[in-house]
Protein backbone atom coordinates (compact mmCIF):
# COMPACT_ATOMS: atom_id res chain seq x y z
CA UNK A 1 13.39 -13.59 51.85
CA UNK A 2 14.67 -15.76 54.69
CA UNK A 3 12.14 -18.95 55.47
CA UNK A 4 11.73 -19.96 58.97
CA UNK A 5 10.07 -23.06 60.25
CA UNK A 6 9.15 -22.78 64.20
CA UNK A 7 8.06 -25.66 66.11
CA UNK A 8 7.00 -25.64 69.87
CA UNK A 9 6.73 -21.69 68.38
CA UNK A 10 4.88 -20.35 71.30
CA UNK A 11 4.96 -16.29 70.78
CA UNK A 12 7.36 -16.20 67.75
CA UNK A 13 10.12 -15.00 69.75
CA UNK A 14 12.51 -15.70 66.08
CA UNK A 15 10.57 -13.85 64.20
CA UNK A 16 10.17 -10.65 65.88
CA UNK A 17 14.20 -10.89 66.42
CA UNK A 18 14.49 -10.63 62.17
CA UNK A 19 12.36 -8.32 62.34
CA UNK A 20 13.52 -6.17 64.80
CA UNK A 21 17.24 -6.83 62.88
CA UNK A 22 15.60 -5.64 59.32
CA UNK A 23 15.32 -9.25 57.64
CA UNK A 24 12.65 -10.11 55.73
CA UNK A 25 11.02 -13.25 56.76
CA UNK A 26 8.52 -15.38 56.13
CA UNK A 27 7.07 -18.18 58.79
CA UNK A 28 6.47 -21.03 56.39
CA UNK A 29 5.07 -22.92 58.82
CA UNK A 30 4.56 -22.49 63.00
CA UNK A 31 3.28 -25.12 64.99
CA UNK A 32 2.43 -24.55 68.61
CA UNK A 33 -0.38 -26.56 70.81
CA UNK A 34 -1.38 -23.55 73.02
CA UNK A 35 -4.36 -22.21 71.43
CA UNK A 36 -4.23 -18.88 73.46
CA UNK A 37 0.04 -18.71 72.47
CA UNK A 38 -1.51 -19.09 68.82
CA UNK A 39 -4.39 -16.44 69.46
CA UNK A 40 -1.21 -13.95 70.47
CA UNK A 41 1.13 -15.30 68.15
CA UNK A 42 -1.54 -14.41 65.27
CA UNK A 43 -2.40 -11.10 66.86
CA UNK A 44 1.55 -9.90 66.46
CA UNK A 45 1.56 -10.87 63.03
CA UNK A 46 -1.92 -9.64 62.09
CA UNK A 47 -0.70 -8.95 58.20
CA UNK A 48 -0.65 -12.46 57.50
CA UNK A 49 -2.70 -15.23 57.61
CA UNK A 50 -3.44 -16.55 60.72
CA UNK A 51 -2.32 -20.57 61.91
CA UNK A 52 -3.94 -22.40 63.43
CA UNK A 53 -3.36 -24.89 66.81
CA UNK A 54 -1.25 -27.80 65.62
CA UNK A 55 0.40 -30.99 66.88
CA UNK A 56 4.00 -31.69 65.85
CA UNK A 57 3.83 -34.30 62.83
CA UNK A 58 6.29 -34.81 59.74
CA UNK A 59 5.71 -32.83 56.45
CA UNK A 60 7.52 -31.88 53.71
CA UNK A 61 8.82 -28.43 53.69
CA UNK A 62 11.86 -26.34 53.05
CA UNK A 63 12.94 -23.64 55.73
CA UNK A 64 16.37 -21.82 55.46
CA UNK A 65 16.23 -22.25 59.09
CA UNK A 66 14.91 -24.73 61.78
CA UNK A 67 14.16 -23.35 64.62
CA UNK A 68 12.46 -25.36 68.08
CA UNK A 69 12.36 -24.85 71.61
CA UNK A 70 10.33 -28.43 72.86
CA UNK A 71 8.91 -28.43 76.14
CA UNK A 72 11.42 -28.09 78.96
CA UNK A 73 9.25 -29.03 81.76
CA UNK A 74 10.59 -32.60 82.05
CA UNK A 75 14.35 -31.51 81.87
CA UNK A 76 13.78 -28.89 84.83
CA UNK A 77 13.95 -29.78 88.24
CA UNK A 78 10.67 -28.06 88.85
CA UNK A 79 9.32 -30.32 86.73
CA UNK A 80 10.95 -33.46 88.73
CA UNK A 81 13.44 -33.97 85.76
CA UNK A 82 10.74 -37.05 84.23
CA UNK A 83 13.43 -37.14 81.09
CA UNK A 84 12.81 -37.20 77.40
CA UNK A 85 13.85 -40.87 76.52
CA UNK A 86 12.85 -41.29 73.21
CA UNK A 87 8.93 -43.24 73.45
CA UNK A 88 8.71 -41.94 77.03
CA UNK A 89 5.88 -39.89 76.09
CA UNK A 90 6.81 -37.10 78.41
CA UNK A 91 6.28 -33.16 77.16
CA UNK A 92 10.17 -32.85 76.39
CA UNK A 93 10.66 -35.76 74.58
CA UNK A 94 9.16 -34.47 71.60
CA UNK A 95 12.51 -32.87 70.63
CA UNK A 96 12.46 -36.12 68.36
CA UNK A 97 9.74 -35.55 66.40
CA UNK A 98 11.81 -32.38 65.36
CA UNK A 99 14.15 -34.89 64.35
CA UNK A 100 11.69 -37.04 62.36
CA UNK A 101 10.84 -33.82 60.53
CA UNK A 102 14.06 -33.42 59.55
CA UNK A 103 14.40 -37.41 58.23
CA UNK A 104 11.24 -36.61 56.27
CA UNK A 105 12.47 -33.59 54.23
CA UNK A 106 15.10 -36.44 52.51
CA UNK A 107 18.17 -34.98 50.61
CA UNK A 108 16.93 -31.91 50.76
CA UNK A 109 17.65 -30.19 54.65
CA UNK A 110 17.23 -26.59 56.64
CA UNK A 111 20.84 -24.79 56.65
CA UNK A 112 20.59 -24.51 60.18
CA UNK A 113 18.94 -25.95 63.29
CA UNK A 114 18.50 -23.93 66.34
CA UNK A 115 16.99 -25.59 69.75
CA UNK A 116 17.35 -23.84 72.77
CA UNK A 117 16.37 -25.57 76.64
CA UNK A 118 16.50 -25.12 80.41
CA UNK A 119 19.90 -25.97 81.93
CA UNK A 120 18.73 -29.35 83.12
CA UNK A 121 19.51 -30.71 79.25
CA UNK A 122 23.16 -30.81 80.46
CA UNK A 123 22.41 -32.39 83.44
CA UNK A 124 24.08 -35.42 85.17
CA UNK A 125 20.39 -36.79 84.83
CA UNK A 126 19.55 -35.63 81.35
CA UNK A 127 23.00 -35.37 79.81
CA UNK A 128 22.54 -38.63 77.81
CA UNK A 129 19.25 -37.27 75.78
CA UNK A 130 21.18 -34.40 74.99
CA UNK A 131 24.25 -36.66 73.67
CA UNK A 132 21.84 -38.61 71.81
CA UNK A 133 20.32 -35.45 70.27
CA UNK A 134 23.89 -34.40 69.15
CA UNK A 135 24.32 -37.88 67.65
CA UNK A 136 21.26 -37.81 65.74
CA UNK A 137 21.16 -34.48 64.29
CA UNK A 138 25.41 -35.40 63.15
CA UNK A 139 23.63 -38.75 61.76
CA UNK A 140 21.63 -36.18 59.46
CA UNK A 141 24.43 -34.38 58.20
CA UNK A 142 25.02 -31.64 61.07
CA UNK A 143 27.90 -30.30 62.82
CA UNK A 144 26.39 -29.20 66.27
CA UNK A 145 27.37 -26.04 68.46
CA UNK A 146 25.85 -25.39 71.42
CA UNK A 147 26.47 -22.86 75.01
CA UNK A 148 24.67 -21.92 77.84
CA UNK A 149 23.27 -18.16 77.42
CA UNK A 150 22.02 -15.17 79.76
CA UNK A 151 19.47 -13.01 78.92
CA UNK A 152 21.42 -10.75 81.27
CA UNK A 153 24.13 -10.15 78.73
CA UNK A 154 22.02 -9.32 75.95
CA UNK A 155 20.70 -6.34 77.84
CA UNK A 156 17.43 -7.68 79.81
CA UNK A 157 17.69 -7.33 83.32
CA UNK A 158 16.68 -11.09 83.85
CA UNK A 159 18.84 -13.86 85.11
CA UNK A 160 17.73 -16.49 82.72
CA UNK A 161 20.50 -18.88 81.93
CA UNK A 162 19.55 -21.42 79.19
CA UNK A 163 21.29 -23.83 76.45
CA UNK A 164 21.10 -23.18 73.21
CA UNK A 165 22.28 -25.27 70.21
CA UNK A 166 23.49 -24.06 66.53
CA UNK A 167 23.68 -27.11 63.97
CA UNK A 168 25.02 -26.33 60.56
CA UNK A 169 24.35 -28.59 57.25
CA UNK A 170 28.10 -27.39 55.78
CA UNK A 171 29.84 -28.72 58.28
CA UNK A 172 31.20 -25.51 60.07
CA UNK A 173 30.60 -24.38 63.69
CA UNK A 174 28.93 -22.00 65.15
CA UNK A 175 31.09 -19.04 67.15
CA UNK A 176 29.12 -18.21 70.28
CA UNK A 177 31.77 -16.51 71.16
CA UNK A 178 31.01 -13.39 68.22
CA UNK A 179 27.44 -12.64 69.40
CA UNK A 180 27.71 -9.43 70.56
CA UNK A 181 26.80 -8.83 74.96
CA UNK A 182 24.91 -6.05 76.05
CA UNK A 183 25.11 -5.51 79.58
CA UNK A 184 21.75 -5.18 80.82
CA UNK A 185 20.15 -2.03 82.20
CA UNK A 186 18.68 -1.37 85.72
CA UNK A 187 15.34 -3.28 85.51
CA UNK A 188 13.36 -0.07 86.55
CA UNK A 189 13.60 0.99 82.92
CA UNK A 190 11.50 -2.04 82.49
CA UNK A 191 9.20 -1.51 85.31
CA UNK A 192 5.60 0.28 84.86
CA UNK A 193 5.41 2.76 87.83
CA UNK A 194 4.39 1.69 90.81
CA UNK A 195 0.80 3.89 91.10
CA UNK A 196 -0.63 2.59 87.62
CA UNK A 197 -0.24 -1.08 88.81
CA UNK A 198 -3.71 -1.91 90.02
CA UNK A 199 -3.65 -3.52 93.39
CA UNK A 200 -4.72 -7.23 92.01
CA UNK A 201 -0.42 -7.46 91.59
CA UNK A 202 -0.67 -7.16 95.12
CA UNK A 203 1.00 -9.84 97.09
CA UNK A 204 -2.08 -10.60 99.78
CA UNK A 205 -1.58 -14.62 99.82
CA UNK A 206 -0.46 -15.81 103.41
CA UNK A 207 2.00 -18.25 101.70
CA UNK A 208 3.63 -15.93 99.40
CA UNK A 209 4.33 -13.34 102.15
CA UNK A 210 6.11 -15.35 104.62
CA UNK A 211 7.80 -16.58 101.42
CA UNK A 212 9.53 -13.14 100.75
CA UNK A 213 13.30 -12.59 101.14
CA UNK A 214 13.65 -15.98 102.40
CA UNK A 215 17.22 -17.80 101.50
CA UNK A 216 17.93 -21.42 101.09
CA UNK A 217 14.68 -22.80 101.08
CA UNK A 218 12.49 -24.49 98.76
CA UNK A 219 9.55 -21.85 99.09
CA UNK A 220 10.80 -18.42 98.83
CA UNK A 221 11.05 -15.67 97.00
CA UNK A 222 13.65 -12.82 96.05
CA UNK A 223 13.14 -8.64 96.56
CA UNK A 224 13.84 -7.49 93.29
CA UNK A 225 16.93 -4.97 92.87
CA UNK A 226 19.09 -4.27 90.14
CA UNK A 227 17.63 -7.41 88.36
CA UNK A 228 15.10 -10.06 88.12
CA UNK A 229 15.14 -14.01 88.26
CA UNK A 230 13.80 -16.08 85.50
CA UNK A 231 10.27 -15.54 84.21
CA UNK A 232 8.04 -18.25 84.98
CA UNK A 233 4.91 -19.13 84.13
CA UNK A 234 3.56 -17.83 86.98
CA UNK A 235 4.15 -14.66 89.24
CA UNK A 236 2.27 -15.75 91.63
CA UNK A 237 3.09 -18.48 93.44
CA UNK A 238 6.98 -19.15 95.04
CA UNK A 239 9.77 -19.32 93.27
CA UNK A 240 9.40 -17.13 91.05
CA UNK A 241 11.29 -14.06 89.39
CA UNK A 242 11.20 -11.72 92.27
CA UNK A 243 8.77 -9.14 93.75
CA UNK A 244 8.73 -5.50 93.95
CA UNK A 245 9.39 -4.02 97.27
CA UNK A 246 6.78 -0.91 97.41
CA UNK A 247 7.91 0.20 100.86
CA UNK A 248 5.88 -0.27 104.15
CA UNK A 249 5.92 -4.04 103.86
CA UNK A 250 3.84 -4.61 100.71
CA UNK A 251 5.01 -5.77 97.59
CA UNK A 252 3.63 -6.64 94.09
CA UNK A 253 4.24 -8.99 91.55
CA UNK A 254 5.90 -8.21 88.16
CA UNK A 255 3.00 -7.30 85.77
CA UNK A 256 2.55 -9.65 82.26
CA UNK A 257 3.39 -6.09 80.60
CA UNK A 258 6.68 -6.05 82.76
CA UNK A 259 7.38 -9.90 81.93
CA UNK A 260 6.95 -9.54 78.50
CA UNK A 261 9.13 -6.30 78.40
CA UNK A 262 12.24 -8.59 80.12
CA UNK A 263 11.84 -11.03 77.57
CA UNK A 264 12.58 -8.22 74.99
CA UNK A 265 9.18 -7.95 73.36
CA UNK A 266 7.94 -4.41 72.81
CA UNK A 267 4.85 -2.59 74.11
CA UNK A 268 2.87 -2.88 70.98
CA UNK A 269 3.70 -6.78 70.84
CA UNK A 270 2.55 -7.07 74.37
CA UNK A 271 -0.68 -5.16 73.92
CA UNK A 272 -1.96 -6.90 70.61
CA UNK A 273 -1.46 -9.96 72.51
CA UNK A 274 -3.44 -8.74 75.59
CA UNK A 275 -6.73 -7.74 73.53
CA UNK A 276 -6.92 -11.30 71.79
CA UNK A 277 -5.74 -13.51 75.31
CA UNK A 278 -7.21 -11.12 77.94
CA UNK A 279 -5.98 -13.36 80.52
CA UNK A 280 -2.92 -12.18 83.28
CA UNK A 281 -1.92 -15.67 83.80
CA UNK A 282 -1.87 -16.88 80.40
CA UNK A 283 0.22 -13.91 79.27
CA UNK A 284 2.54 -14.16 82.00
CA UNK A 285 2.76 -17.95 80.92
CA UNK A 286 3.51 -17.01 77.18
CA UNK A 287 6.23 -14.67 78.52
CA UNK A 288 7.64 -17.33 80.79
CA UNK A 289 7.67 -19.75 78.15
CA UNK A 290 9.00 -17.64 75.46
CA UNK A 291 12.98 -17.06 74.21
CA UNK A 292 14.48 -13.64 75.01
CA UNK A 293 14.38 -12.16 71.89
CA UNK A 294 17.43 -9.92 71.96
CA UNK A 295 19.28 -13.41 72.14
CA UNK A 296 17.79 -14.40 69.08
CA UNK A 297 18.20 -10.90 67.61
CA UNK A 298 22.68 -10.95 68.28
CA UNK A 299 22.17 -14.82 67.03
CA UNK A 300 20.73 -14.16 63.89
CA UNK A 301 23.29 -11.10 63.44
CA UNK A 302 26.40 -13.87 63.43
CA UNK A 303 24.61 -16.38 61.05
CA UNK A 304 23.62 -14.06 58.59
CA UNK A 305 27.14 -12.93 58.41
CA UNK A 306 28.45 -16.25 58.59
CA UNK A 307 25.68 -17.62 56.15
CA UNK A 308 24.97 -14.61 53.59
CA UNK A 309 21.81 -14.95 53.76
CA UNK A 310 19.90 -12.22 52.55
């Protein structure tokens, strides 16, 4: 059975890609500070024992693989690219106590690291924390991989373009180049129709209208067509991933069911989350910050081949 450890874990976006691939897995440890991401996360994965909310500290344990996705707020330009200078005590610089995790396992080290960011990591402005990451994690023994992914080529009608890093303990690198693209469907096969979405998806607020179809401006936001823009944490406010044109000059957001569909989770996923969070903003902020899972899911395809893990 393949052992994962997930920090920053957030829905378990990893997991239900082995899953959905047919490995066995077992989470031997998740840490994530959103109590209502941990009331979902345990929800999904109701046959085992629940976790609980956690802070990132060191401990001794032995996943096959690593995997982390640390806050990204402070590497985005939404989020006024604050850094994550090691001691700045912003959100994203704990990446380095994924590091310190790592130092405290001693000889004995996960096969593979996976970390995955915003686009901001690779920066002019952030560039050097992601250098220094590289250094480190070659300081612990790992050769480092990394390329900037779309969700839209894994077949999710999203354009959600993020970095993602592969380290390997043997010393070989990982091909990004064998994970297999999926060209992504029209989104309407991810869309609920538009007479069961109750009218609270409405777009009513004064700000958000004259924000609609609006180009080149800080506050606007796109008609959805073919394809959305990147999940956010929240639908409702501009930018965001789009709206849906309903005719006769209303519109609606995306629904958390919708969100959570073009992330690659299924229905059943979605709806054991919604009974234990019962919230539309916090599940369209667990969807937002969550890792398309059909990424993970062609990811974990080439390592297991590469790896032979079984």
């Amino acid at each position: 059975m393949l052992k994962i450890l997930e920090l920053f874990g957030g829905i378990g976006s990893p997991r239900i890609a082995l899953q959905n691939i047919g490995i066995p897995v077992k989470a031997i440890d998740y840490v994530e500070i959103d109590e209502k991401a941990v009331r979902s996360y345990n929800a999904m994965f109701a046959s085992e024992l629940p976790y609980k909310t956690q802070n990132v500290c060191g401990w001794n344990l032995k996943p096959d693989i690593l995997i982390h996705g640390s806050p990204c707020q402070d590497f985005s330009i939404a989020g006024h690219q604050k850094g994550a200078d090691e001691g700045s005590e912003t959100r994203s610089s704990l990446m380095w106590e994924t590091l310190n995790i790592i130092e405290q396992m001693g000889i004995w080290k996960p096969r593979i690291v996976i970390w995955e960011n915003v686009k901001g990591v690779i920066s002019q402005h952030m560039i050097h924390n992601f250098n220094q990451y590289l250094y480190r994690m070659e300081e612990l023994g790992y050769t480092n991989s990394h390329a900037t992914l779309n969700a839209m080529d894994f077949g999710l009608p999203q354009q959600r373009k993020r970095v993602f890093t592969v380290s390997f303990i043997n010393g070989e690198q990982f091909d990004f180049g064998r994970m297999k693209r999926t060209p992504a469907p029209h989104i309407s096969e991810f869309l609920q129709p538009n007479d069961e979405v109750p009218d609270e998806y409405l777009v009513t607020a004064p700000s958000m209208v004259a924000a609609i179809g609006k180009k080149n401006t800080p506050r606007r936001a796109s008609i959805i067509d073919s394809f959305c823009y990147t999940i956010t944490e929240r639908q409702d406010r501009a930018p965001n991933s789009g709206v849906v044109d309903l005719g006769n000059g209303q519109y609606r957001y995306l629904t958390p069911l919708e969100c959570w569909r073009l992330q690659g989770y299924s229905d059943t996923e979605y709806y054991a989350a919604e009974k234990v969070t019962n919230s539309k903003r916090e599940l369209w902020k667990q969807s937002g910050n969550s890792i398309p899972v059909t990424i993970f899911e062609s990811m974990f395809k080439v390592i297991l081949g590469k790896e032979g893990i079984k």
